[in-house]
Protein backbone atom coordinates (compact mmCIF):
# COMPACT_ATOMS: atom_id res chain seq x y z
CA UNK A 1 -46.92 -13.43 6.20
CA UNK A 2 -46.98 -12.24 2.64
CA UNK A 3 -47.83 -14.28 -0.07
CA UNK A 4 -45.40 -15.74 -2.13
CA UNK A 5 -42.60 -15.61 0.90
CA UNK A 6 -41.32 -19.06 2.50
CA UNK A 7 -43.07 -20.71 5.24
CA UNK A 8 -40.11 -21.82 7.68
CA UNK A 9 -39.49 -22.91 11.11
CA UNK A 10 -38.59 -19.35 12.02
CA UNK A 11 -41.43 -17.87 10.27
CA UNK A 12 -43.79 -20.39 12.12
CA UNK A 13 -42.01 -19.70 15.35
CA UNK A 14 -42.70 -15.84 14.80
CA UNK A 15 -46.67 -16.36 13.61
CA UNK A 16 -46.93 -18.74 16.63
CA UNK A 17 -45.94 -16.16 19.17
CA UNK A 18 -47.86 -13.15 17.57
CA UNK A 19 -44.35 -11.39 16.96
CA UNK A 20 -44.90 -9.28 13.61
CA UNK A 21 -41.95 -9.85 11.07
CA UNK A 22 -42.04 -8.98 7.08
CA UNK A 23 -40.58 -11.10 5.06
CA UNK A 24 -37.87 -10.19 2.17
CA UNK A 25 -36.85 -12.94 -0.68
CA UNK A 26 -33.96 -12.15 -2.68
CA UNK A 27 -32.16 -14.17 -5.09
CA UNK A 28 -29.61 -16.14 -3.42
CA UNK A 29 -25.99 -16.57 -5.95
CA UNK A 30 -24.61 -20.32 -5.54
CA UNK A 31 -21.70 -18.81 -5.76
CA UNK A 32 -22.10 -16.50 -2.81
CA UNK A 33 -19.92 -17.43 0.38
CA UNK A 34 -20.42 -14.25 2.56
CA UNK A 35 -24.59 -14.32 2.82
CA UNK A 36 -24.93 -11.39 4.68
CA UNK A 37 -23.32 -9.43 2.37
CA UNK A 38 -25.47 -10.82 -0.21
CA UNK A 39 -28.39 -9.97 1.28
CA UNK A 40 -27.69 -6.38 2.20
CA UNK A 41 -26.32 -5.90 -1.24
CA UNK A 42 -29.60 -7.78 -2.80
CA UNK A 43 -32.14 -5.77 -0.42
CA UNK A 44 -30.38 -2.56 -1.15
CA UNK A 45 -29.48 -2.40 2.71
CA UNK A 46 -27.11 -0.22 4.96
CA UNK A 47 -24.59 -3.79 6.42
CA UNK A 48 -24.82 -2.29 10.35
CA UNK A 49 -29.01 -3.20 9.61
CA UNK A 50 -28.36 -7.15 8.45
CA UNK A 51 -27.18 -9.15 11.12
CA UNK A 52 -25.84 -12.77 10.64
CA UNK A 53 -26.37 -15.61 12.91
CA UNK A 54 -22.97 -17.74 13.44
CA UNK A 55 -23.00 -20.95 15.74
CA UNK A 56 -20.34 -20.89 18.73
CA UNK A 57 -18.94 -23.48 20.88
CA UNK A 58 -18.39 -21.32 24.02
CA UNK A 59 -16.22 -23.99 26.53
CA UNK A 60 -17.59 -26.90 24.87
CA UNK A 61 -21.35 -25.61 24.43
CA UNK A 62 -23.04 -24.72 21.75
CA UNK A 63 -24.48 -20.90 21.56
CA UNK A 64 -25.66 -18.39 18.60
CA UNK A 65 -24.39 -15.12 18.14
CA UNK A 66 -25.93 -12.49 16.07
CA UNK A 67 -24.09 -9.85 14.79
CA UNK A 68 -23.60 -7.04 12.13
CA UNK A 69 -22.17 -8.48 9.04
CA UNK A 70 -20.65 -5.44 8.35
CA UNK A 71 -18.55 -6.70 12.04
CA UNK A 72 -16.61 -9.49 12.92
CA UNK A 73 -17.69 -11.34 16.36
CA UNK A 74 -15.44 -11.31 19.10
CA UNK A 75 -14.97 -14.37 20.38
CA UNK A 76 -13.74 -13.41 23.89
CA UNK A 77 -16.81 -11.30 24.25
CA UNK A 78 -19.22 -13.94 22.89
CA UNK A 79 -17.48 -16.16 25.51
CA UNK A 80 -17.47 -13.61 28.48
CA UNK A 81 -21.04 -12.63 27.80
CA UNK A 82 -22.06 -16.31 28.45
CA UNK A 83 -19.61 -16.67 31.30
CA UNK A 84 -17.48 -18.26 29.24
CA UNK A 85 -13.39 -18.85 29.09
CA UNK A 86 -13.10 -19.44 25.35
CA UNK A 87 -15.11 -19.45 22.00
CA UNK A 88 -14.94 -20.90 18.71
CA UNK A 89 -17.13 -21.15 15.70
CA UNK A 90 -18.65 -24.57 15.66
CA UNK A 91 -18.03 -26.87 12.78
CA UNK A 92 -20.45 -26.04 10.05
CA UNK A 93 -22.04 -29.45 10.10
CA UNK A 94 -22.71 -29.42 13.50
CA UNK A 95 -24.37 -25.98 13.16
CA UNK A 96 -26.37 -27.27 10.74
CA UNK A 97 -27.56 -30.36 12.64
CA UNK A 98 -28.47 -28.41 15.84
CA UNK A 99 -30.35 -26.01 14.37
CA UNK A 100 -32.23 -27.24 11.30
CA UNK A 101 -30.95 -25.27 8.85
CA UNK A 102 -27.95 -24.94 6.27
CA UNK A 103 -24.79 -22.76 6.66
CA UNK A 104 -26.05 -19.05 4.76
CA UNK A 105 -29.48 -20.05 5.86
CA UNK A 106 -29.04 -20.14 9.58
CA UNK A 107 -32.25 -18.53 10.96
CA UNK A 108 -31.72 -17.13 14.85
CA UNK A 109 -35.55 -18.05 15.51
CA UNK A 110 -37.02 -21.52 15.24
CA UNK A 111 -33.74 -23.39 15.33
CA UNK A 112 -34.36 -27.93 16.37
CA UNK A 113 -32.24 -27.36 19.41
CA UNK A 114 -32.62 -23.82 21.16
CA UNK A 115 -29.05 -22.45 21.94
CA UNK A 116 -28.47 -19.95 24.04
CA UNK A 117 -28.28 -16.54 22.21
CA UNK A 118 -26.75 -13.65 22.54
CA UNK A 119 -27.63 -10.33 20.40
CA UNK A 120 -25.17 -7.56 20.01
CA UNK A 121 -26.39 -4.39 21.66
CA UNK A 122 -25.81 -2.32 18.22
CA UNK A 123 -29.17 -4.36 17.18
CA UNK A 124 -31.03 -2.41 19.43
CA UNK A 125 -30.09 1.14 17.90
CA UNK A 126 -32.51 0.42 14.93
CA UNK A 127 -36.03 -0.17 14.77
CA UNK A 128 -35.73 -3.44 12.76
CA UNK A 129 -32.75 -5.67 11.69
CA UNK A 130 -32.76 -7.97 9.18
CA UNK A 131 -32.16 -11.69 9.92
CA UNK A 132 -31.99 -15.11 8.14
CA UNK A 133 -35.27 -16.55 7.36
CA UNK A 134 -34.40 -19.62 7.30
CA UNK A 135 -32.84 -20.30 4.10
CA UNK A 136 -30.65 -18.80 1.73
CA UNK A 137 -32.35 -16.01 -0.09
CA UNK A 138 -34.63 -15.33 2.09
CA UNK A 139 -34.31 -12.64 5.25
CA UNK A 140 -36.71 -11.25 7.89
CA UNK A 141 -37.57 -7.87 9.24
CA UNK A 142 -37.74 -7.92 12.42
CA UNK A 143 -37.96 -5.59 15.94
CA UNK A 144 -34.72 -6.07 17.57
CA UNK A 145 -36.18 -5.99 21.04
CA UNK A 146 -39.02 -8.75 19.63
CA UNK A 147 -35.83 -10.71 18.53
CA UNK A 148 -34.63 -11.10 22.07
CA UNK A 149 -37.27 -11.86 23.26
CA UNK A 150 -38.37 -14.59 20.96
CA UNK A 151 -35.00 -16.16 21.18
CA UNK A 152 -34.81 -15.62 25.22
CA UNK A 153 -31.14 -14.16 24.09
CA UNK A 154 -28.94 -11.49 26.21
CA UNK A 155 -27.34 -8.52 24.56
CA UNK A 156 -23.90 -7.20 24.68
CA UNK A 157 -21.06 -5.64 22.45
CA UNK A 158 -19.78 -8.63 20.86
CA UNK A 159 -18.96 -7.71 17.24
CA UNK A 160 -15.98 -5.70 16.16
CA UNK A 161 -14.93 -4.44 12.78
């Protein structure tokens, strides 16, 4: 980890498991409500390389899905790719209590309760993506395929613009 960058639970979870990562603090607006967009915009970023992590309810169970936020996820394809009937975003505080961390801050590694994940397969068409780091302001480089794997998650084509 570099110096000066935020220790987290998802930077801890990615030192722990030897998984490199480089970390990328920007200055986080209060006034910012779409995050990913922030960040791309504050790390001078293409939006197809930034993914955001949004917390599901897939037929009553929580799951994470981690998509473009240049996209929109698709619901139905978050819920078929867990063998799922239907999908909806989970209540903001109950994202935030399962996994640790605050809404814009949502980190797809390191999360209190491990949720099934799903990735969608664009991620795999670069050689890094940029995820939450944990908190607002502050995102990780990462592998996509070491992002799977860390999170145990599937892939499929679950965004849409």
């Amino acid at each position: 980890m570099t110096a000066g960058s935020p220790s987290t639970p998802a930077t801890l979870a990615l030192e722990r498991a030897g998984i490199p990562f480089t970390p990328h603090v920007y200055e986080h607006h209060e006034t910012a409500t779409n995050f990913g967009e922030e960040a791309a915009a504050a790390l001078g970023l293409r939006e197809d390389q930034v993914f955001k992590t949004l917390v599901v309810a897939v037929d009553g169970q929580l799951a994470v899905a981690v998509v473009p936020v240049a996209n929109r996820l698709d619901l139905k394809a978050i819920a078929a790719a867990l063998g799922g009937k239907k999908a909806t975003l989970a209540q903001p505080a109950l994202a935030e209590k399962r996994t640790g961390y605050v809404v814009g801050g949502i980190s797809p590694v390191g999360q209190k309760t491990r949720l099934r994940t799903v990735v969608d397969a664009s991620a795999l068409e670069h050689p890094a993506i940029f995820v939450s780091g944990g908190r607002r302001g502050f995102d990780i480089e990462v592998a996509p395929e070491d992002l799977v794997r860390i999170t145990e998650a599937s892939t499929a084509p679950i965004a849409r613009t």
